[in-house]
N, C-alpha and C. Protein backbone atom coordinates (compact mmCIF):
# COMPACT_ATOMS: atom_id res chain seq x y z
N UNK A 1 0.81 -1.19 0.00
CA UNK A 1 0.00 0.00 0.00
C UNK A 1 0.86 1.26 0.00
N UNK A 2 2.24 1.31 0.67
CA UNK A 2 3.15 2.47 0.65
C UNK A 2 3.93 2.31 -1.08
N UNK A 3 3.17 1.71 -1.63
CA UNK A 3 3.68 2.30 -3.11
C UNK A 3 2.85 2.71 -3.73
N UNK A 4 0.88 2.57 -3.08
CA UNK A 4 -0.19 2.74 -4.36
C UNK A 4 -0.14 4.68 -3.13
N UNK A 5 -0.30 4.67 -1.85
CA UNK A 5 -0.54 5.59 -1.71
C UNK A 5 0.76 6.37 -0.26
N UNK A 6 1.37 6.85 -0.42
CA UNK A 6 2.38 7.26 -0.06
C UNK A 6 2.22 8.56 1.00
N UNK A 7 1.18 9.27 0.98
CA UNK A 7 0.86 10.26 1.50
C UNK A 7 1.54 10.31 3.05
N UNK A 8 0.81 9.19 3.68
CA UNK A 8 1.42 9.07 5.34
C UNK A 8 3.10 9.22 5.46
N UNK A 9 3.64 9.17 4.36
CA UNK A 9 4.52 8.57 4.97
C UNK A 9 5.65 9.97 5.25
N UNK A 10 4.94 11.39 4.51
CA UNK A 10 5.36 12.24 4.51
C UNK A 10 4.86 13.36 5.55
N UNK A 11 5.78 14.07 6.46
CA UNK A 11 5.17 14.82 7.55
C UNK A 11 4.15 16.15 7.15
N UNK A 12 3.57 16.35 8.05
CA UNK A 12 2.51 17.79 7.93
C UNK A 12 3.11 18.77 7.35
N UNK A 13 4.39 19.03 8.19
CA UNK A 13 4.95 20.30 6.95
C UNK A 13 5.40 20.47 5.58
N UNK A 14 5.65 18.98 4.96
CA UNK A 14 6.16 18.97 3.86
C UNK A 14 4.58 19.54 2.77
N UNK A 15 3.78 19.33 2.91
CA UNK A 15 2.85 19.89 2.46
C UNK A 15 2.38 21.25 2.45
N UNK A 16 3.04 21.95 3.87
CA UNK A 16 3.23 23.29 4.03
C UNK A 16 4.12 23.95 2.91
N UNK A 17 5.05 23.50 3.17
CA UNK A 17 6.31 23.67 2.31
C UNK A 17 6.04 23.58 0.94
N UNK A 18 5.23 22.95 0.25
CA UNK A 18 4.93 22.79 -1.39
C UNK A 18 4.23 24.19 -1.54
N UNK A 19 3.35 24.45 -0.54
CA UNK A 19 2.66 25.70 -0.83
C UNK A 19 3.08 26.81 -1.07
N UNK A 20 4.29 26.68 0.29
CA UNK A 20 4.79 28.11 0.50
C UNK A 20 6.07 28.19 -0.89
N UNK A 21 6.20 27.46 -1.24
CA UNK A 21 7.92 27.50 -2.62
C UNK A 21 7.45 27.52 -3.19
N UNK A 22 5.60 27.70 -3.87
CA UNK A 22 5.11 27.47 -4.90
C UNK A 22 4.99 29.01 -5.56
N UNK A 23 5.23 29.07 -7.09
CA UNK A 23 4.46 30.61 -7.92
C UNK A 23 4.12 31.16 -7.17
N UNK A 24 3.95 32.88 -7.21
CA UNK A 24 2.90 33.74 -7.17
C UNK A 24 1.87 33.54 -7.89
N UNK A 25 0.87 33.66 -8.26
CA UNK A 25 -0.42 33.91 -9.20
C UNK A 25 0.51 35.58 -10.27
N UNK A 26 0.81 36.10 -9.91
CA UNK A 26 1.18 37.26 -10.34
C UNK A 26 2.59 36.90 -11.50
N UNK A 27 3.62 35.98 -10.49
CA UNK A 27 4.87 35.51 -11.43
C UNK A 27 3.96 34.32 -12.36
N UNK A 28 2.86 33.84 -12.37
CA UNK A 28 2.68 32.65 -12.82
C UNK A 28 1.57 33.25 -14.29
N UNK A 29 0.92 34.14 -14.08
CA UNK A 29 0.66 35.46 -15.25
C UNK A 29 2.11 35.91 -16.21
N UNK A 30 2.77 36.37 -15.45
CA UNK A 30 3.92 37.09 -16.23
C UNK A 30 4.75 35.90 -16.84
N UNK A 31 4.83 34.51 -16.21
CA UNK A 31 5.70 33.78 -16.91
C UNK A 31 5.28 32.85 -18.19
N UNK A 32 3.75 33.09 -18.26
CA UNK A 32 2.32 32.49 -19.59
C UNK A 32 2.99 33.65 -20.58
N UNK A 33 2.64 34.99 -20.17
CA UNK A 33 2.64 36.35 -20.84
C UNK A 33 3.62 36.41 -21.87
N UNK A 34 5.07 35.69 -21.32
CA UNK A 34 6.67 35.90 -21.91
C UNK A 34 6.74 34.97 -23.00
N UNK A 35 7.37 35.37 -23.73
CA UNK A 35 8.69 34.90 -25.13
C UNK A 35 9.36 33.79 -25.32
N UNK A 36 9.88 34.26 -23.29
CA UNK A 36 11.28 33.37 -23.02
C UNK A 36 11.60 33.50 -22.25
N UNK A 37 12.82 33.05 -21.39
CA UNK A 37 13.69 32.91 -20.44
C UNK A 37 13.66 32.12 -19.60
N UNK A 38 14.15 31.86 -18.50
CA UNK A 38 14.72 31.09 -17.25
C UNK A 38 14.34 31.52 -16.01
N UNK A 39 13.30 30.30 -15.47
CA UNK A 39 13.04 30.53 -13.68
C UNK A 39 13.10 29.19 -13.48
N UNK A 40 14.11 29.84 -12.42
CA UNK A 40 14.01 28.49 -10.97
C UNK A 40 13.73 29.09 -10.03
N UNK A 41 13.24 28.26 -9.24
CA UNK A 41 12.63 28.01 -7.57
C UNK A 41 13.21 26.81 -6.88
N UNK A 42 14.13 26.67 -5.77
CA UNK A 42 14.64 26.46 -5.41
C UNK A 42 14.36 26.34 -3.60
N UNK A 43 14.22 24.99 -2.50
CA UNK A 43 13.62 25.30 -1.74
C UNK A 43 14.28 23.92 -1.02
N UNK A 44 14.90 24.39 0.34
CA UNK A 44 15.34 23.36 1.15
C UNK A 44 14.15 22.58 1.87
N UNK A 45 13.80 21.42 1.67
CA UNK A 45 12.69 20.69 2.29
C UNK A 45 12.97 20.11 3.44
N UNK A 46 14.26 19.62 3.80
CA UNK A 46 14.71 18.53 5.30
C UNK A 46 16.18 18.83 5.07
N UNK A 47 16.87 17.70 5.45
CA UNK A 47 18.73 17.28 5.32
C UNK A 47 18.71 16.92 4.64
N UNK A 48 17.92 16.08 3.69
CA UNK A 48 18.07 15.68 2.56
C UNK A 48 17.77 15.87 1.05
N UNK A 49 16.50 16.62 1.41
CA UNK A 49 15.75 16.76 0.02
C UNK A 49 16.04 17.95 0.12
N UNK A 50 15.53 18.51 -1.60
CA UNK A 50 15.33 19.78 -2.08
C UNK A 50 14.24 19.96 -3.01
N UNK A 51 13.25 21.26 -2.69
CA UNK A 51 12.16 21.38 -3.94
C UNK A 51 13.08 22.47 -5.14
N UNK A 52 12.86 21.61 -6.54
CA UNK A 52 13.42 22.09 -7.55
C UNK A 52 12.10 22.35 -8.62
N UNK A 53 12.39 23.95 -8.84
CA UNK A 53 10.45 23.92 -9.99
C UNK A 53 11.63 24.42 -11.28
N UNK A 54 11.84 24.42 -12.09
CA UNK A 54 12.81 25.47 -13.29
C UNK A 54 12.06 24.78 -14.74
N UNK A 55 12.14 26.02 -15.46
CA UNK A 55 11.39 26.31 -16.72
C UNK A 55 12.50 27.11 -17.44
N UNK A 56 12.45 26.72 -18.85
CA UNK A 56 13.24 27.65 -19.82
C UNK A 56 12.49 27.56 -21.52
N UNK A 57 12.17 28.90 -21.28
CA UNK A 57 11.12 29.07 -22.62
C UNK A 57 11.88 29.75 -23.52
N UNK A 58 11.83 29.01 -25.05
CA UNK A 58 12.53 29.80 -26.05
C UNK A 58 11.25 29.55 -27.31
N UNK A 59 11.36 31.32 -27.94
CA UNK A 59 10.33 31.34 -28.52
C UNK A 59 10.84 32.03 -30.13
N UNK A 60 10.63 31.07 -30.97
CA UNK A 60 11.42 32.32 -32.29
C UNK A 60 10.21 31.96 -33.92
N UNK A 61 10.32 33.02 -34.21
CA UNK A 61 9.59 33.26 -35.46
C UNK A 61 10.13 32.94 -36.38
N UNK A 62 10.10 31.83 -36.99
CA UNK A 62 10.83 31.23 -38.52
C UNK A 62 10.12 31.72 -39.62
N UNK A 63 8.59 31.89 -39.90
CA UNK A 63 8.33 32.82 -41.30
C UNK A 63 7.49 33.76 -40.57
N UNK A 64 7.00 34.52 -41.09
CA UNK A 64 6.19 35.54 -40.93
C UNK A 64 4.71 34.99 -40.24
N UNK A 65 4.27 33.98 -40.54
CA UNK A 65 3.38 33.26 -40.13
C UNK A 65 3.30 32.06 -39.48
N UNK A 66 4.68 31.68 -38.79
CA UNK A 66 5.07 30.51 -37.99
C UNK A 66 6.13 30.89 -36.89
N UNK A 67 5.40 30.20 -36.01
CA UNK A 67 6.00 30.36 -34.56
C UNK A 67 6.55 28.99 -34.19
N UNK A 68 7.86 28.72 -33.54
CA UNK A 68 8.69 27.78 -33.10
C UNK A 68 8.19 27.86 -31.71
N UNK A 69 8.19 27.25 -30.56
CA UNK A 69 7.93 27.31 -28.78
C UNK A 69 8.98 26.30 -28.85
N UNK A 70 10.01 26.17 -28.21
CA UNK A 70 10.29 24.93 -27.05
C UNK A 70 10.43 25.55 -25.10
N UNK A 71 9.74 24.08 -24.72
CA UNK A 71 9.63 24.61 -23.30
C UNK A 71 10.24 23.37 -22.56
N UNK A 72 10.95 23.55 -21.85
CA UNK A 72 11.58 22.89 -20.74
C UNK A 72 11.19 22.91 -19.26
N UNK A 73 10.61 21.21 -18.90
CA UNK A 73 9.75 22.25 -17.26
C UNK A 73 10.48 21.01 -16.61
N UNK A 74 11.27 21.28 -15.28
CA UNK A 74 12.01 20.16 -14.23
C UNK A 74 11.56 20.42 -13.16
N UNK A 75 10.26 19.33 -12.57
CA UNK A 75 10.25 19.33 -10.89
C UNK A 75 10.41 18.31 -10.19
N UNK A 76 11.27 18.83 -9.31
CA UNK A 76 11.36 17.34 -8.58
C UNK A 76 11.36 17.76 -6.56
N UNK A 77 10.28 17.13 -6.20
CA UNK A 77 10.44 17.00 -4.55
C UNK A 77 10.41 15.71 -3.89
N UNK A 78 9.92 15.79 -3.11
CA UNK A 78 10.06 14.63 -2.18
C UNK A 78 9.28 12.75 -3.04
N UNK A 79 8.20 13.72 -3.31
CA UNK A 79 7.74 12.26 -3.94
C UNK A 79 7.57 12.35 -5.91
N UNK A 80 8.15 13.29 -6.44
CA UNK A 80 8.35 13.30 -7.54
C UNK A 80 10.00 13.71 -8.19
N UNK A 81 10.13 12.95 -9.22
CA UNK A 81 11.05 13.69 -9.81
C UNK A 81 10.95 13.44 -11.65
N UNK A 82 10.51 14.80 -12.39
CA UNK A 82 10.29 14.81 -13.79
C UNK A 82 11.01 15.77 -14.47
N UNK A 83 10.72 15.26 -15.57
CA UNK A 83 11.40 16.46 -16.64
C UNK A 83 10.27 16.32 -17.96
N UNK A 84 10.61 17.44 -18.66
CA UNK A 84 9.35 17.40 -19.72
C UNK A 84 10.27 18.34 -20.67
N UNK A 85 10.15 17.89 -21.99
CA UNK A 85 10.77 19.01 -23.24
C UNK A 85 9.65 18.99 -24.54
N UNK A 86 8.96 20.19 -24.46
CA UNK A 86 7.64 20.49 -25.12
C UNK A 86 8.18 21.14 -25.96
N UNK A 87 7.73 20.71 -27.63
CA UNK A 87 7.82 21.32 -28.88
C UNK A 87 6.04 21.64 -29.26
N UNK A 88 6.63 23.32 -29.96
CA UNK A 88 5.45 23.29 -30.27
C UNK A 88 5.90 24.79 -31.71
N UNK A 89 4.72 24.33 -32.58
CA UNK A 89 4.56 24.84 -33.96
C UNK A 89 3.21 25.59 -34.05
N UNK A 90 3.45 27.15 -34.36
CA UNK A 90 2.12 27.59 -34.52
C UNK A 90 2.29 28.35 -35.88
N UNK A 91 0.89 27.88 -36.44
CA UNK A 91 0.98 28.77 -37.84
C UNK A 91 -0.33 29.70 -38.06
N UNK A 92 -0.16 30.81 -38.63
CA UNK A 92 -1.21 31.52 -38.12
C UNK A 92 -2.41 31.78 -39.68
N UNK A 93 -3.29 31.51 -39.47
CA UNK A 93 -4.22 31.52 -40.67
C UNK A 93 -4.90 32.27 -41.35
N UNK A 94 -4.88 33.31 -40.61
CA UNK A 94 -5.42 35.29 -41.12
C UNK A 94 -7.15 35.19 -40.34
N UNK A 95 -7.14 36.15 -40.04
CA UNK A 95 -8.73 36.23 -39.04
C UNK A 95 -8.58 36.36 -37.72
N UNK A 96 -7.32 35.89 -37.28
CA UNK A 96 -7.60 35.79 -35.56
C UNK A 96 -7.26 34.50 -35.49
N UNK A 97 -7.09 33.10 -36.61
CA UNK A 97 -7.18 32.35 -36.43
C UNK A 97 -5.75 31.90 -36.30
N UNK A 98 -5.75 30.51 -35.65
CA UNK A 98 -4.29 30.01 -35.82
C UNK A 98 -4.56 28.05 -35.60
N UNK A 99 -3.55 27.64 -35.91
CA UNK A 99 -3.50 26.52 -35.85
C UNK A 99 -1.80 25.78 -35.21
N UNK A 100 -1.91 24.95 -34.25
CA UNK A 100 -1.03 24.58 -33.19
C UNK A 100 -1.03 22.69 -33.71
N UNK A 101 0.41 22.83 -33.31
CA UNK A 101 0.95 21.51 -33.48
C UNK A 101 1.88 21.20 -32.13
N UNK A 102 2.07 20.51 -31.68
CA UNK A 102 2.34 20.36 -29.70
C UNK A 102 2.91 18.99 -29.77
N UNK A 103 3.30 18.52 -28.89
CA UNK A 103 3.55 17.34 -28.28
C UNK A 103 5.03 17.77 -27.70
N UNK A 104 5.37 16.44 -27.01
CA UNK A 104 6.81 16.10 -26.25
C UNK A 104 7.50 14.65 -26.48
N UNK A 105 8.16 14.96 -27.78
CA UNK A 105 8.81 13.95 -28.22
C UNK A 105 9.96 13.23 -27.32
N UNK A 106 9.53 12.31 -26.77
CA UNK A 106 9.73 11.36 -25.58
C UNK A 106 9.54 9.53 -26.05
N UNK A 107 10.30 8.59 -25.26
CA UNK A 107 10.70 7.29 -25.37
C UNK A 107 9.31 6.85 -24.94
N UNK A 108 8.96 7.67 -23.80
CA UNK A 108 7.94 7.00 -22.87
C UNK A 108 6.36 7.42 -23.15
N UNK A 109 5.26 7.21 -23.85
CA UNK A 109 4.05 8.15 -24.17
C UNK A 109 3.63 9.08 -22.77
């Protein structure tokens, strides 16, 4: 059962602690809003662990009507540790309209 549900096995504050190292609502607006760049969050949990949140967005215009995204997102705490590398293709169709191509070309679905 300590592999389907794990919860107990972690103290009251560590749940405090996810909250408090987590985004602003305000940085978490401005970092949707952006282009690009680099945030980490960074957060001592015990003697042993560490909460790690880091993102690196690169955004570039190849024609006049196509947009490149790659996004890089790494979190890892106490009971997780991931990584994710998101490609994404937008082409834009005249009107307001646009059309998106996405995924995260990965070993694992």
């Amino acid at each position: 059962m300590d592999r389907v549900d794990t919860e107990h096995l972690f103290d009251s504050e560590y749940f405090l602690d996810l909250r408090s190292f987590a985004w602003s609502r305000a940085s978490e607006d401005s970092w949707a809003a952006s282009t690009g760049g680099y945030r980490v969050n960074g957060a001592s949990l015990d003697c042993c662990d560490l909460y790690l949140d880091q993102s690196l967005l690169f955004t570039r215009r190849l024609t006049p009507g196509l947009e490149f995204r790659f996004l890089f997102v790494a979190l890892s705490d106490k009971a997780r540790q991931e990584s994710h590398h998101y490609l994404e293709f937008e082409k834009a169709l005249g009107a307001g309209w646009s059309a998106e191509i996405f995924g995260e070309p990965t070993f694992r679905k």
